[in-house]
PDB file of N, CA and C in Angstrom:
ATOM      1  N   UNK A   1       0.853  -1.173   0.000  1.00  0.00           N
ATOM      2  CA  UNK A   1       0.000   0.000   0.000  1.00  0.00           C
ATOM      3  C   UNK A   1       0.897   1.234   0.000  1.00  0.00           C
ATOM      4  N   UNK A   2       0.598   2.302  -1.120  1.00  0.00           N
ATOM      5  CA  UNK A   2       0.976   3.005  -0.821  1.00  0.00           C
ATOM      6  C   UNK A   2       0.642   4.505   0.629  1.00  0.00           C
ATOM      7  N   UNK A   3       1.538   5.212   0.749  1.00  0.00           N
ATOM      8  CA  UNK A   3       0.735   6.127   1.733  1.00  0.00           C
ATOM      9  C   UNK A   3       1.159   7.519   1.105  1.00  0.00           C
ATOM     10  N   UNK A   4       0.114   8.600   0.928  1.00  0.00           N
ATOM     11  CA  UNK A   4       0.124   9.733   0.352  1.00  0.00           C
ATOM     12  C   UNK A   4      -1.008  11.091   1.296  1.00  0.00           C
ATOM     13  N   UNK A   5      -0.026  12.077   1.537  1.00  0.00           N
ATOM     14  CA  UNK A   5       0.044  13.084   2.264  1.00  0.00           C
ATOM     15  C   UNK A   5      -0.421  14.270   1.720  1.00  0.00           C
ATOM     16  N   UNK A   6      -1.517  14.717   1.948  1.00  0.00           N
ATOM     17  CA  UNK A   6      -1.893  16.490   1.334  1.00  0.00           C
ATOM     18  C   UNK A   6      -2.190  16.881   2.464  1.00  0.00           C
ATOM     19  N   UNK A   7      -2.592  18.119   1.885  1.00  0.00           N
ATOM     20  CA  UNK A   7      -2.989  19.466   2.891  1.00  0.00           C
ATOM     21  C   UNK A   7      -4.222  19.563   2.193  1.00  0.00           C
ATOM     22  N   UNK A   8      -5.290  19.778   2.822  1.00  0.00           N
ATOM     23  CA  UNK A   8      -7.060  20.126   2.580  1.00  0.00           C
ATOM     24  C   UNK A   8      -7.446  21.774   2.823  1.00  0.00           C
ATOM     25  N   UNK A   9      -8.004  22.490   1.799  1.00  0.00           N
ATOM     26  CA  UNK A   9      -8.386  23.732   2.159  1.00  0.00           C
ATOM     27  C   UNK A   9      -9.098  23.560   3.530  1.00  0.00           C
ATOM     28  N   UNK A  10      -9.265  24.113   3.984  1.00  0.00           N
ATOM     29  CA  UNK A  10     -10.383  24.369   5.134  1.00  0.00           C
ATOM     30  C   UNK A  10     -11.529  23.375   5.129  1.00  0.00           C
ATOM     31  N   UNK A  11     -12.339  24.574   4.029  1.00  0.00           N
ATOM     32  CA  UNK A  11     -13.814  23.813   3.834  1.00  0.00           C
ATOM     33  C   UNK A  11     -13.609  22.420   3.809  1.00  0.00           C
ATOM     34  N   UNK A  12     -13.021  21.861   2.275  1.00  0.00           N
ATOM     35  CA  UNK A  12     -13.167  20.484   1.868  1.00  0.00           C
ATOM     36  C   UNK A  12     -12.549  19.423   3.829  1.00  0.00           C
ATOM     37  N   UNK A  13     -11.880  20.519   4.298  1.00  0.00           N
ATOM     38  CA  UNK A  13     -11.343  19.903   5.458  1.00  0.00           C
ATOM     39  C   UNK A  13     -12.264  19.423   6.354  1.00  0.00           C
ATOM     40  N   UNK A  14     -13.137  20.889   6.634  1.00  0.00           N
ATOM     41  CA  UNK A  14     -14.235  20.585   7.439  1.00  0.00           C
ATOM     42  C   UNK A  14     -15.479  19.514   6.527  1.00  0.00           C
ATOM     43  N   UNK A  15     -15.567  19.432   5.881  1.00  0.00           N
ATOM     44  CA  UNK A  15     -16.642  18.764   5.234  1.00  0.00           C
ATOM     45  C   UNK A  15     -16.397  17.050   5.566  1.00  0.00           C
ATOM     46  N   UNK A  16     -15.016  16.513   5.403  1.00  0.00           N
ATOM     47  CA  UNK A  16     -14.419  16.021   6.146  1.00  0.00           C
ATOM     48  C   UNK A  16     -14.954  15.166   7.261  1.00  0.00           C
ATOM     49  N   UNK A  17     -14.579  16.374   7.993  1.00  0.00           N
ATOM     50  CA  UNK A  17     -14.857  15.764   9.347  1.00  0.00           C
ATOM     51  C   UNK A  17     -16.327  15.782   9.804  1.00  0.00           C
ATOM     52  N   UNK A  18     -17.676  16.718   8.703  1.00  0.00           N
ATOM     53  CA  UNK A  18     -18.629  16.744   9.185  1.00  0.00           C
ATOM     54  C   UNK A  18     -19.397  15.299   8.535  1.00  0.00           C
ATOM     55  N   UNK A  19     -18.430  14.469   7.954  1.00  0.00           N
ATOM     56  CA  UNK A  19     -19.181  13.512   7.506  1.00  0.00           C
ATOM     57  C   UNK A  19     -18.312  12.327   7.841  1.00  0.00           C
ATOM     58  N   UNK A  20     -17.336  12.434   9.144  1.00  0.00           N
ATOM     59  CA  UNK A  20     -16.946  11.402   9.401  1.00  0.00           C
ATOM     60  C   UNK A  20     -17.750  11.586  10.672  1.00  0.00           C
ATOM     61  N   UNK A  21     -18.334  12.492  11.471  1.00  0.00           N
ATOM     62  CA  UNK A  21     -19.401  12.433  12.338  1.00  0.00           C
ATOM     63  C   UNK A  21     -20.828  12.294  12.141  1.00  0.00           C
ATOM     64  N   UNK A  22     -21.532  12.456  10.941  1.00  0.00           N
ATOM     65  CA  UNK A  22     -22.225  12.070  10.423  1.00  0.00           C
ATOM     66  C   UNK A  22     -22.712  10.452  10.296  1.00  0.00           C
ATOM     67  N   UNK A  23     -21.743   9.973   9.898  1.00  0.00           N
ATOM     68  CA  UNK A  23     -21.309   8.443   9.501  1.00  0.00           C
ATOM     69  C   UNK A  23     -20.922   7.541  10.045  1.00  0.00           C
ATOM     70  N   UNK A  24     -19.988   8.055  11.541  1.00  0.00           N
ATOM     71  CA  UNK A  24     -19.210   7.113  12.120  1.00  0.00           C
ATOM     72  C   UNK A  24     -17.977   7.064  11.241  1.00  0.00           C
ATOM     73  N   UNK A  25     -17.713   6.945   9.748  1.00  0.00           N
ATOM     74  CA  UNK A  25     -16.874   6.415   9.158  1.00  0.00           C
ATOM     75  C   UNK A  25     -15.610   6.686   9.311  1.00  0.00           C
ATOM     76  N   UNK A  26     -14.512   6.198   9.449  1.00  0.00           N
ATOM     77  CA  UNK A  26     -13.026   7.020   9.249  1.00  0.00           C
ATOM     78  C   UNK A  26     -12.942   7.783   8.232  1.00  0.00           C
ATOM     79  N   UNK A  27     -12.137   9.170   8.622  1.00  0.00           N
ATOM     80  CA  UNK A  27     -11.519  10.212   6.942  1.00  0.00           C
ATOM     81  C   UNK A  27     -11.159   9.187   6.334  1.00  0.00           C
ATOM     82  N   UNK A  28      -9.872   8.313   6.586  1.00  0.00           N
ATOM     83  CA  UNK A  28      -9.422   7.923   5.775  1.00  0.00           C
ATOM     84  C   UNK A  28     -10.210   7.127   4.540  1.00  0.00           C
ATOM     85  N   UNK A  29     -10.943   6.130   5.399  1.00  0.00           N
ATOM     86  CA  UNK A  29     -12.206   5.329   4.293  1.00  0.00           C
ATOM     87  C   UNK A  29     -12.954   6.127   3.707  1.00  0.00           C
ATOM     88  N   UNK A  30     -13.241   7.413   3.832  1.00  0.00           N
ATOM     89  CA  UNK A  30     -14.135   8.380   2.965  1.00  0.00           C
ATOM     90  C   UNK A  30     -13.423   8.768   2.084  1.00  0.00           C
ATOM     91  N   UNK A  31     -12.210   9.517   2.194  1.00  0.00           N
ATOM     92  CA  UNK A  31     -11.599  10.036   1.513  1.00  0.00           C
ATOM     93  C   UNK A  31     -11.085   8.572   0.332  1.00  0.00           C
ATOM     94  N   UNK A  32     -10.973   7.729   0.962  1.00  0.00           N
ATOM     95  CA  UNK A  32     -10.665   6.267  -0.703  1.00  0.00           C
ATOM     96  C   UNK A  32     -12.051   6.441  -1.435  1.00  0.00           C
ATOM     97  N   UNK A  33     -12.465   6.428  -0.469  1.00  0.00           N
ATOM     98  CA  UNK A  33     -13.740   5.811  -1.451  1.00  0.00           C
ATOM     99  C   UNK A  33     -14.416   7.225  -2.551  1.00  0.00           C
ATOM    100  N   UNK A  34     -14.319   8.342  -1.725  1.00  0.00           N
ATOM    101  CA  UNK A  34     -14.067   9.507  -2.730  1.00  0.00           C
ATOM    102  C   UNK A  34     -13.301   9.449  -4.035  1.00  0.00           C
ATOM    103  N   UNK A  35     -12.662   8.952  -3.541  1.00  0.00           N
ATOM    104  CA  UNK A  35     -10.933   8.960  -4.706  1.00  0.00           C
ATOM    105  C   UNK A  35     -11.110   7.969  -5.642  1.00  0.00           C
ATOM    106  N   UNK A  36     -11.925   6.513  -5.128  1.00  0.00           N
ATOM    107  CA  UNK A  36     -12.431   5.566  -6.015  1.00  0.00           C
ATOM    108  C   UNK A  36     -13.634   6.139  -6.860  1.00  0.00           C
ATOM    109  N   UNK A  37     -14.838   6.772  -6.290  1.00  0.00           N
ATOM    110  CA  UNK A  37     -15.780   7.175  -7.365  1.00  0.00           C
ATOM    111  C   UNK A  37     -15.326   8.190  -8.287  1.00  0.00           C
ATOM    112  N   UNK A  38     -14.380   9.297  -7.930  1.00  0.00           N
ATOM    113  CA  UNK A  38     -13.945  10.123  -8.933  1.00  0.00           C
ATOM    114  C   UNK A  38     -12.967   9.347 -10.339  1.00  0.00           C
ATOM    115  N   UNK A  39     -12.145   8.531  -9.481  1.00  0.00           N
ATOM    116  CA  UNK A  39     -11.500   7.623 -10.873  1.00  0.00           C
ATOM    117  C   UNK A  39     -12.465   7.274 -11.688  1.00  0.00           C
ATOM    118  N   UNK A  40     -13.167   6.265 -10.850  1.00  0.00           N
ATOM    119  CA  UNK A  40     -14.261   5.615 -11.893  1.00  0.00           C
ATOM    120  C   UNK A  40     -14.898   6.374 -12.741  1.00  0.00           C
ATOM    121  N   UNK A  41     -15.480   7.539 -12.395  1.00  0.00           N
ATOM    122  CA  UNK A  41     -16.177   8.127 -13.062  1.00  0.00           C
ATOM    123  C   UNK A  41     -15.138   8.759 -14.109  1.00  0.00           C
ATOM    124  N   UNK A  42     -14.158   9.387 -14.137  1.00  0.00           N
ATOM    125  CA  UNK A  42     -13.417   9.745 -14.841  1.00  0.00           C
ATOM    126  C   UNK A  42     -12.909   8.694 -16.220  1.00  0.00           C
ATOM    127  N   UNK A  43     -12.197   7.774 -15.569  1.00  0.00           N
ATOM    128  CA  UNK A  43     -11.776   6.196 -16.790  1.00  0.00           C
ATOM    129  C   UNK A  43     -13.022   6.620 -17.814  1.00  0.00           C
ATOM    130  N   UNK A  44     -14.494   6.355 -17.230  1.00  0.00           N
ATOM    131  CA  UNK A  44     -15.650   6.065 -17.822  1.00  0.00           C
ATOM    132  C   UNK A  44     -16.036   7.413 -19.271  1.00  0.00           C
ATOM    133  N   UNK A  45     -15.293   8.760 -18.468  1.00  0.00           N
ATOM    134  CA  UNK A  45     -15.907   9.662 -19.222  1.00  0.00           C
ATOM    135  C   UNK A  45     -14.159   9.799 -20.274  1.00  0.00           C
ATOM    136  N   UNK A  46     -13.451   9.292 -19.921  1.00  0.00           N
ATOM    137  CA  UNK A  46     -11.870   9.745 -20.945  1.00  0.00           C
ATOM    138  C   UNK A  46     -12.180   8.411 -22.010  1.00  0.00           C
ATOM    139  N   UNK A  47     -12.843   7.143 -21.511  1.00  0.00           N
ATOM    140  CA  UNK A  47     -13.037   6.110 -22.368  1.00  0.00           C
ATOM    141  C   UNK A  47     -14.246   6.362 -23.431  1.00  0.00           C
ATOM    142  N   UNK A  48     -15.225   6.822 -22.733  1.00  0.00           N
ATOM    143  CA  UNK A  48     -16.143   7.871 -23.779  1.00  0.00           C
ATOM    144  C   UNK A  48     -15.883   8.899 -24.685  1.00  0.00           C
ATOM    145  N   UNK A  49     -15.131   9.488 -24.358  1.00  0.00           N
ATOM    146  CA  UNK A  49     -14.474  10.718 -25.273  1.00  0.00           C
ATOM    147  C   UNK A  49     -13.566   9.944 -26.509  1.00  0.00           C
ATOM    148  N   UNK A  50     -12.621   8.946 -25.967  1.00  0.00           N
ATOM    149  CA  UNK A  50     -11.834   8.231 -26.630  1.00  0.00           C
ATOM    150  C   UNK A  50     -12.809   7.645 -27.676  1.00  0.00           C
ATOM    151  N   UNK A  51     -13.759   7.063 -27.759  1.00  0.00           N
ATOM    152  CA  UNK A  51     -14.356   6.240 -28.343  1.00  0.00           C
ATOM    153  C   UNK A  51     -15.663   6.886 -29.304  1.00  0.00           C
ATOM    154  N   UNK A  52     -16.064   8.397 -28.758  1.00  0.00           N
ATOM    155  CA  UNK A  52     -16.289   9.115 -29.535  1.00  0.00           C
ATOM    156  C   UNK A  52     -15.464   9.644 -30.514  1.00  0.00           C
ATOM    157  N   UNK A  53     -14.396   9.950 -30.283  1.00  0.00           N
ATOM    158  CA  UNK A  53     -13.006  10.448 -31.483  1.00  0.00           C
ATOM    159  C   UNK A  53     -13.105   9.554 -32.492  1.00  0.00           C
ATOM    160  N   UNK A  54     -12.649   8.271 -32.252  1.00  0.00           N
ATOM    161  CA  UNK A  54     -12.504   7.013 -33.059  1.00  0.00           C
ATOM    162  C   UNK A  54     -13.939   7.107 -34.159  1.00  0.00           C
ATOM    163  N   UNK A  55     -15.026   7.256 -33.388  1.00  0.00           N
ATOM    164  CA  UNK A  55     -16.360   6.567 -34.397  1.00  0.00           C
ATOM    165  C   UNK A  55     -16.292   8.353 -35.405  1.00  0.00           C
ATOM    166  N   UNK A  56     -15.758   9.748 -34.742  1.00  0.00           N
ATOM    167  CA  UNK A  56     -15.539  10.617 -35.795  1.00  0.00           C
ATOM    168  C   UNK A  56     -15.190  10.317 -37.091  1.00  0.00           C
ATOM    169  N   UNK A  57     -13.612   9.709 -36.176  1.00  0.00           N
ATOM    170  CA  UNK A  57     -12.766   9.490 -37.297  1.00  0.00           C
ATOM    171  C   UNK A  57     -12.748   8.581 -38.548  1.00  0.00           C
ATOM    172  N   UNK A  58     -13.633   7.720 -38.259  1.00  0.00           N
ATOM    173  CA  UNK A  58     -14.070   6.425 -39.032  1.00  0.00           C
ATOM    174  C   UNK A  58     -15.160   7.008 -39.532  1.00  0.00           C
ATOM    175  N   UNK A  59     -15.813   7.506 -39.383  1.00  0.00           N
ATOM    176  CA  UNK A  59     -17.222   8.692 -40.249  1.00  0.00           C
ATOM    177  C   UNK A  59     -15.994   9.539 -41.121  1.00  0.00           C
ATOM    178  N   UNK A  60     -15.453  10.385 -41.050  1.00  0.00           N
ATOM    179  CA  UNK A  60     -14.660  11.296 -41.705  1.00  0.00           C
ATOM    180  C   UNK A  60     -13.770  10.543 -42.651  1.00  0.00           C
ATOM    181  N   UNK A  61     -12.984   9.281 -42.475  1.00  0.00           N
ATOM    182  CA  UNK A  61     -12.573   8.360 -43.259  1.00  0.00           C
ATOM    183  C   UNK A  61     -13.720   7.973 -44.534  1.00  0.00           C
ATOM    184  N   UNK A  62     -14.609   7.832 -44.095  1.00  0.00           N
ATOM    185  CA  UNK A  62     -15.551   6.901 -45.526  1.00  0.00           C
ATOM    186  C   UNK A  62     -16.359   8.328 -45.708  1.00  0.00           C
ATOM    187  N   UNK A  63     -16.179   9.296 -45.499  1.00  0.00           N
ATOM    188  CA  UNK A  63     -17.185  10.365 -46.025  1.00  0.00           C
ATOM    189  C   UNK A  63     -18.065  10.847 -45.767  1.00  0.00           C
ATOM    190  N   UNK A  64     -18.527  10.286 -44.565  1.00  0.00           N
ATOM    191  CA  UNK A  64     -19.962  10.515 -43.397  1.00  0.00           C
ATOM    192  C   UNK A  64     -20.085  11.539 -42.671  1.00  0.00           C
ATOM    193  N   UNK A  65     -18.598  12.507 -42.535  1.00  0.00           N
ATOM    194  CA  UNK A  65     -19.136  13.187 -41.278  1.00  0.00           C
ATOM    195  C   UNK A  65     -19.731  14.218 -41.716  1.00  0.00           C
ATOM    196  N   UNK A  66     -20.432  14.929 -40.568  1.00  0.00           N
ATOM    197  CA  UNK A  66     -21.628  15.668 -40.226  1.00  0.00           C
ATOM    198  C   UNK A  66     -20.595  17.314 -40.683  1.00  0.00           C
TER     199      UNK A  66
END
């Protein structure tokens, strides 16, 4: 495992902690699991973009595009 160190503005700081009292949960497990839905969601939208380019480019190849 790796281990990795920031500094949190304030807010996002306090927000933090108002939802590790909220929850019970540890920062730390919030903050992964934060870090896991933003990847995911990200892969999902750079693999979309990617795959929109491609079906351009294959329209613009045979003469199709818009």
């Amino acid at each position: 495992m790796t281990t990795i160190s920031m500094e949190l503005p304030d807010a996002l700081a306090d927000a933090l902690k108002a939802a590790e009292a909220e929850t019970g949960a540890d920062g730390r497990d919030l903050a992964m699991a934060a870090l896991r839905v933003f990847l995911g969601e990200r892969r999902f939208t750079l693999t979309d973009k990617q795959q929109r380019e491609d079906i351009a480019e294959a329209l613009r190849e045979v003469g199709l595009d818009a």
